[in-house]
PDB file of N, CA and C in Angstrom:
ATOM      1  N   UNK A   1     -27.985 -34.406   8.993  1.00  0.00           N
ATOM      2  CA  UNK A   1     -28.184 -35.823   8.784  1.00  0.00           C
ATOM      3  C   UNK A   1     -27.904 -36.172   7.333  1.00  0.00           C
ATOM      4  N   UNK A   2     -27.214 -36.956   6.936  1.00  0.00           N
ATOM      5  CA  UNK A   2     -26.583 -37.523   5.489  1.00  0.00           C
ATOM      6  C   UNK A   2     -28.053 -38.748   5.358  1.00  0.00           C
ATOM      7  N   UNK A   3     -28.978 -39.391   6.422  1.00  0.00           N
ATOM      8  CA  UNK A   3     -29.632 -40.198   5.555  1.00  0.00           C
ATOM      9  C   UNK A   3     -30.655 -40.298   6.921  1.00  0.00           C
ATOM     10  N   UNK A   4     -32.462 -40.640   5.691  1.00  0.00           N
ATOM     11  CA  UNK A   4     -33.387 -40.542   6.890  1.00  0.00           C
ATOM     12  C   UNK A   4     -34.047 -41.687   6.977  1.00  0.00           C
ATOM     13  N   UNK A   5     -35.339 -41.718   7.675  1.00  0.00           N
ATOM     14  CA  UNK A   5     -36.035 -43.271   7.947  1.00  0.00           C
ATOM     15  C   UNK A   5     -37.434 -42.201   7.328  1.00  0.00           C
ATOM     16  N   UNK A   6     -37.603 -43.338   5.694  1.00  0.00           N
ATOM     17  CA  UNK A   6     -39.114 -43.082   5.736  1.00  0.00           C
ATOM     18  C   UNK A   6     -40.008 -44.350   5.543  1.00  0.00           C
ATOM     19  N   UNK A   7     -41.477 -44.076   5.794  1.00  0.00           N
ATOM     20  CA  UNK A   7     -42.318 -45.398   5.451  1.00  0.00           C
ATOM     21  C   UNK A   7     -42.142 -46.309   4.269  1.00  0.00           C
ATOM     22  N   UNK A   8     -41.839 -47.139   4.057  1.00  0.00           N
ATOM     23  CA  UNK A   8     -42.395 -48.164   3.075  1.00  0.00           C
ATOM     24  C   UNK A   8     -43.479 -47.616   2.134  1.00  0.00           C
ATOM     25  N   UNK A   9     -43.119 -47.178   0.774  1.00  0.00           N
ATOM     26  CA  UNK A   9     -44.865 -46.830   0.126  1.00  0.00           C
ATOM     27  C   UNK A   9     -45.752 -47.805   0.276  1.00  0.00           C
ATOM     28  N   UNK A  10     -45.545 -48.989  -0.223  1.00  0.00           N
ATOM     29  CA  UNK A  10     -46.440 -49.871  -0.071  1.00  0.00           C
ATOM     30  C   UNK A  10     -46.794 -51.152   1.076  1.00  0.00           C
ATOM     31  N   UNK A  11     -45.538 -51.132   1.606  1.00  0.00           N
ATOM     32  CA  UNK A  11     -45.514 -51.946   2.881  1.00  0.00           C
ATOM     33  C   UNK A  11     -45.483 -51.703   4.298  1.00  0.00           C
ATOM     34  N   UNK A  12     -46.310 -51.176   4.585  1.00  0.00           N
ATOM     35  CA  UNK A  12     -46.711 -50.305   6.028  1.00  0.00           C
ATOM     36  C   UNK A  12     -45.599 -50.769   7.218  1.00  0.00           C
ATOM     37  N   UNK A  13     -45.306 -52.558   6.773  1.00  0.00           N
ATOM     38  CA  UNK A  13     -44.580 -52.129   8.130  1.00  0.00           C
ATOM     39  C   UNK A  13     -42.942 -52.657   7.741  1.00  0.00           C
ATOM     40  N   UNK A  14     -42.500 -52.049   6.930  1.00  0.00           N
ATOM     41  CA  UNK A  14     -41.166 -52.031   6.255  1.00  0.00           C
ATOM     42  C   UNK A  14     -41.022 -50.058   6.153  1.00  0.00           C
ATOM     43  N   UNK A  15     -40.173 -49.797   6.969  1.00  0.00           N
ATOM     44  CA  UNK A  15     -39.036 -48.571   6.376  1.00  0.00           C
ATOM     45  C   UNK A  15     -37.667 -48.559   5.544  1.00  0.00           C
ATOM     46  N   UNK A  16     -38.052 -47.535   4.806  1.00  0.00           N
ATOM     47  CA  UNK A  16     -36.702 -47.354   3.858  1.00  0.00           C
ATOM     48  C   UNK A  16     -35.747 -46.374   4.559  1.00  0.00           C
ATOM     49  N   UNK A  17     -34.366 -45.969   4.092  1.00  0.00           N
ATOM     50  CA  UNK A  17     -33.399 -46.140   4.100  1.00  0.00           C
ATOM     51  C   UNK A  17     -32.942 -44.533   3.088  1.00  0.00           C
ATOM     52  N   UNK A  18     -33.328 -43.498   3.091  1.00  0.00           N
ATOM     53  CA  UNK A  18     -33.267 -42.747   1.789  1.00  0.00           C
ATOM     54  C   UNK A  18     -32.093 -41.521   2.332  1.00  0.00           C
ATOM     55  N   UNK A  19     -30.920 -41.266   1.089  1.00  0.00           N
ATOM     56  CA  UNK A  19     -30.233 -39.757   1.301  1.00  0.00           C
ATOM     57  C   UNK A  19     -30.754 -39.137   1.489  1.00  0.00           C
ATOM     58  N   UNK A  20     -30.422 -37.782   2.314  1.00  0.00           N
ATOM     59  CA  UNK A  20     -30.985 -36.487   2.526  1.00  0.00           C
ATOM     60  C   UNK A  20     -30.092 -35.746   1.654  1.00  0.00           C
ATOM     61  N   UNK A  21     -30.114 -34.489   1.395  1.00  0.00           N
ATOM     62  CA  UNK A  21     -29.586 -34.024  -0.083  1.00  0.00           C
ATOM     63  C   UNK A  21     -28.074 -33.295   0.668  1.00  0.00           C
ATOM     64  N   UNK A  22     -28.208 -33.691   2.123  1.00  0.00           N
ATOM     65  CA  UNK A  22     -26.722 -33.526   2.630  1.00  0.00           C
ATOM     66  C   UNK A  22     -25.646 -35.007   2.500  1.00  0.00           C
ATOM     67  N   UNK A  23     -26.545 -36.123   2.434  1.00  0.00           N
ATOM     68  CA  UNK A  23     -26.073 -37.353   2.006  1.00  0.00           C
ATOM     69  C   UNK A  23     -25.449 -37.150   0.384  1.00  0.00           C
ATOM     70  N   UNK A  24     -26.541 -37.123  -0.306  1.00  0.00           N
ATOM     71  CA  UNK A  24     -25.576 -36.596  -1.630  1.00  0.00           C
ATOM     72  C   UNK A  24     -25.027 -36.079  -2.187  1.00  0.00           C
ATOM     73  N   UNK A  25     -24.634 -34.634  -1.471  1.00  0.00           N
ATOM     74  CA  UNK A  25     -23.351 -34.188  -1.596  1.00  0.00           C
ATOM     75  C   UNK A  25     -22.386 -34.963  -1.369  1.00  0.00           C
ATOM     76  N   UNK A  26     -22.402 -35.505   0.018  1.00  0.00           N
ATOM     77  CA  UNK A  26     -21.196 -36.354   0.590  1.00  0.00           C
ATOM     78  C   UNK A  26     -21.217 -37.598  -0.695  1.00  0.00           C
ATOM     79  N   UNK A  27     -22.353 -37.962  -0.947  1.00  0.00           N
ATOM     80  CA  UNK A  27     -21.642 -39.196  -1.853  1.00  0.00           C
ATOM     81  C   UNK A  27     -21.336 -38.178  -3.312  1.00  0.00           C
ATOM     82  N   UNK A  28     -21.677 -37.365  -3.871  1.00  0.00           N
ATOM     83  CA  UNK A  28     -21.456 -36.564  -5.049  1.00  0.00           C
ATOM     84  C   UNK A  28     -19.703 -36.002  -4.836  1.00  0.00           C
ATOM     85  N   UNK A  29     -19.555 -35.798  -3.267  1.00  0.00           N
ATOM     86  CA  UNK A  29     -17.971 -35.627  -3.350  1.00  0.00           C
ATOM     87  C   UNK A  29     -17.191 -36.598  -2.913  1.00  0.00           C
ATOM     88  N   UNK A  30     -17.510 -36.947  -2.561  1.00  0.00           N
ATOM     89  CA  UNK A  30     -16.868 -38.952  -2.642  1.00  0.00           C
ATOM     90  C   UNK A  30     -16.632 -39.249  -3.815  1.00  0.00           C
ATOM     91  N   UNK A  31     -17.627 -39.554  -4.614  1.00  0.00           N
ATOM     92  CA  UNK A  31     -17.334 -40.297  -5.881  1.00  0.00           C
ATOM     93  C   UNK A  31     -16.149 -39.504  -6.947  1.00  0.00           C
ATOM     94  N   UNK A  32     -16.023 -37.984  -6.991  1.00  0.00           N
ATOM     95  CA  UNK A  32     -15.436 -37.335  -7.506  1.00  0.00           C
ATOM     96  C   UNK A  32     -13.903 -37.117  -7.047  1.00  0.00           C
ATOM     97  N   UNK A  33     -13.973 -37.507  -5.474  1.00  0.00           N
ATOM     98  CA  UNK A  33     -12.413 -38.107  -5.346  1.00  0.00           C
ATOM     99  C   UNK A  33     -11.702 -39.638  -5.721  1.00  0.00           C
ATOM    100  N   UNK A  34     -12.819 -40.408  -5.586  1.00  0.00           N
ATOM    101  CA  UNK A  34     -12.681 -41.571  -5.830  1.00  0.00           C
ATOM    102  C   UNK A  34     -12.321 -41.585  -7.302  1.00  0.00           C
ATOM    103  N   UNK A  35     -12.784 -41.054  -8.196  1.00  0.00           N
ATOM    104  CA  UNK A  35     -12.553 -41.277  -9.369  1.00  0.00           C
ATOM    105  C   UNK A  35     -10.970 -40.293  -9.775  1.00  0.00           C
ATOM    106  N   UNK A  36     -11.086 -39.530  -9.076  1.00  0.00           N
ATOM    107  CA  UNK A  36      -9.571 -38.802  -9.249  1.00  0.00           C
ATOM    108  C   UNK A  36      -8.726 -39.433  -8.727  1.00  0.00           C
ATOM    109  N   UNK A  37      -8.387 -40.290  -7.489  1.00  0.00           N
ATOM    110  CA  UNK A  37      -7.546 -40.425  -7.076  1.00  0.00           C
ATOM    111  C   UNK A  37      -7.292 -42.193  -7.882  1.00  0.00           C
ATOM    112  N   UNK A  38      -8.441 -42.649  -8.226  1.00  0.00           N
ATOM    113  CA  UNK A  38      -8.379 -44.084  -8.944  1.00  0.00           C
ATOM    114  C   UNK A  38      -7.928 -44.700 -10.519  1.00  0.00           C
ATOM    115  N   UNK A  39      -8.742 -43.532 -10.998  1.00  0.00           N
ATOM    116  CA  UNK A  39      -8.783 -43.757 -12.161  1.00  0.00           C
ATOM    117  C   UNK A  39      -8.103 -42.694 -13.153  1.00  0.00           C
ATOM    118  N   UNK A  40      -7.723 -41.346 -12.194  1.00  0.00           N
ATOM    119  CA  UNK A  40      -7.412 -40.524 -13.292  1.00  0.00           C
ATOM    120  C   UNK A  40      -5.734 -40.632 -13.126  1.00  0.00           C
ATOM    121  N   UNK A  41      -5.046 -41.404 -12.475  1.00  0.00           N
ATOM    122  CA  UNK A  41      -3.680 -41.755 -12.829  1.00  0.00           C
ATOM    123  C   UNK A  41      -3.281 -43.077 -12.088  1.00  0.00           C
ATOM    124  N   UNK A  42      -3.386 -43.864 -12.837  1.00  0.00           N
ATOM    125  CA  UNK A  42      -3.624 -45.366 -13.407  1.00  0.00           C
ATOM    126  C   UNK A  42      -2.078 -45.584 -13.191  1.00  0.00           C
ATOM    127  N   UNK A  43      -1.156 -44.988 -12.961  1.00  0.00           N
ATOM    128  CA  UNK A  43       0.519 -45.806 -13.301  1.00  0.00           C
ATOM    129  C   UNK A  43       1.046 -45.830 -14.679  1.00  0.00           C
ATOM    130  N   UNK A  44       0.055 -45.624 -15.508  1.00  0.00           N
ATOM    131  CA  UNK A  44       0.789 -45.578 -17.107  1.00  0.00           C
ATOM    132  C   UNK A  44       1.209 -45.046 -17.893  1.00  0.00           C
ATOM    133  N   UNK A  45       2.083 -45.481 -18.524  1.00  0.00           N
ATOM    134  CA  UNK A  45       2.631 -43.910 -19.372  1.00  0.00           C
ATOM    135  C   UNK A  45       1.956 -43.722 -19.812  1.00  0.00           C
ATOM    136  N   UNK A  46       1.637 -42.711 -21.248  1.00  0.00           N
ATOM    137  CA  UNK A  46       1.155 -42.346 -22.228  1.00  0.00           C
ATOM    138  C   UNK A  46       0.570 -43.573 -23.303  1.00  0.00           C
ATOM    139  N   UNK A  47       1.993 -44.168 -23.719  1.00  0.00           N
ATOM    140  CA  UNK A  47       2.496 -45.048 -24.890  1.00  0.00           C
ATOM    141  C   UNK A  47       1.542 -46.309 -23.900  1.00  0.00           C
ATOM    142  N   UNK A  48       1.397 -46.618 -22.750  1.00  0.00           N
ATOM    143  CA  UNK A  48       1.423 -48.435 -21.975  1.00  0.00           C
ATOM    144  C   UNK A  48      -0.509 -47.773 -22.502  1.00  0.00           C
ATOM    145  N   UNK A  49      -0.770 -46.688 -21.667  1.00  0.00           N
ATOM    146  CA  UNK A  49      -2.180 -46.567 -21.622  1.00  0.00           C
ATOM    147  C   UNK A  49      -2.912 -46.400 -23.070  1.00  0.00           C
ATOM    148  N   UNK A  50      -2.342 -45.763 -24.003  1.00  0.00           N
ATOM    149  CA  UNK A  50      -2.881 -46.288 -25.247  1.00  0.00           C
ATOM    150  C   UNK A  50      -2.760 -47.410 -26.022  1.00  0.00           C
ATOM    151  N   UNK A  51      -1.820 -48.561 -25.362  1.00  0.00           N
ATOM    152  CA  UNK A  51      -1.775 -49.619 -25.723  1.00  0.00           C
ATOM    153  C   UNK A  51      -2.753 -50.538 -25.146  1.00  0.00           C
ATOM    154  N   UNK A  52      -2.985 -50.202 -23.691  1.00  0.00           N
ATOM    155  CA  UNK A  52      -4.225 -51.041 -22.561  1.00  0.00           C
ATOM    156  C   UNK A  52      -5.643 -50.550 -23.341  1.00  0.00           C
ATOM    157  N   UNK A  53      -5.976 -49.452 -23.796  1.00  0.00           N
ATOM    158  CA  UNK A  53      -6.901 -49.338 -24.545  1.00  0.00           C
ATOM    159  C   UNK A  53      -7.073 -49.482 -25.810  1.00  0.00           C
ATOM    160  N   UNK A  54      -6.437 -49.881 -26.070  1.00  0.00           N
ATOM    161  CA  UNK A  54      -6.242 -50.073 -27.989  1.00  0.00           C
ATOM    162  C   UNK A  54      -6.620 -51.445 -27.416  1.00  0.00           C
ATOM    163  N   UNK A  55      -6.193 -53.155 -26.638  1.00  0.00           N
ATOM    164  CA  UNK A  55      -6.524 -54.114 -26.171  1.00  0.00           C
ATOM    165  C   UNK A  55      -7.687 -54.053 -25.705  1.00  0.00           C
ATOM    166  N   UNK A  56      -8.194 -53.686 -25.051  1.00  0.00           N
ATOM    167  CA  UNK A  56      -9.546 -53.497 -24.252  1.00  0.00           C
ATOM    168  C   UNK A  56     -11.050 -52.895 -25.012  1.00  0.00           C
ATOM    169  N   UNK A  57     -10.672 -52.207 -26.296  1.00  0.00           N
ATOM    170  CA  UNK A  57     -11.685 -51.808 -26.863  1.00  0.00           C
ATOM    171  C   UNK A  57     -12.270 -52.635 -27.925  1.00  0.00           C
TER     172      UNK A  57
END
């Protein structure tokens, strides 16, 4: 199971919604493709991407 049903601490009749630590792997390797496949090659050269950050900072 990636995610479980527990009580509400304080609201008896509200359940939460919480990862199981097989859930956060899956999101721990999610996010680590997501960020590779998104952000770690952007389309820019060398020269465009130190120019987009030289603007942006």
């Amino acid at each position: 199971e990636l995610a479980a049903r527990e009580p509400h601490p304080v609201d008896g009749r509200a359940a939460m919604l919480v990862l199981t630590d097989a859930g956060r792997d899956v999101v721990e390797r999610a996010t680590v493709a997501l960020n590779a496949e998104v952000f770690e090659n952007v389309g820019l050269d060398d020269g465009d991407a130190e120019e987009l950050a030289g603007i942006i900072a």
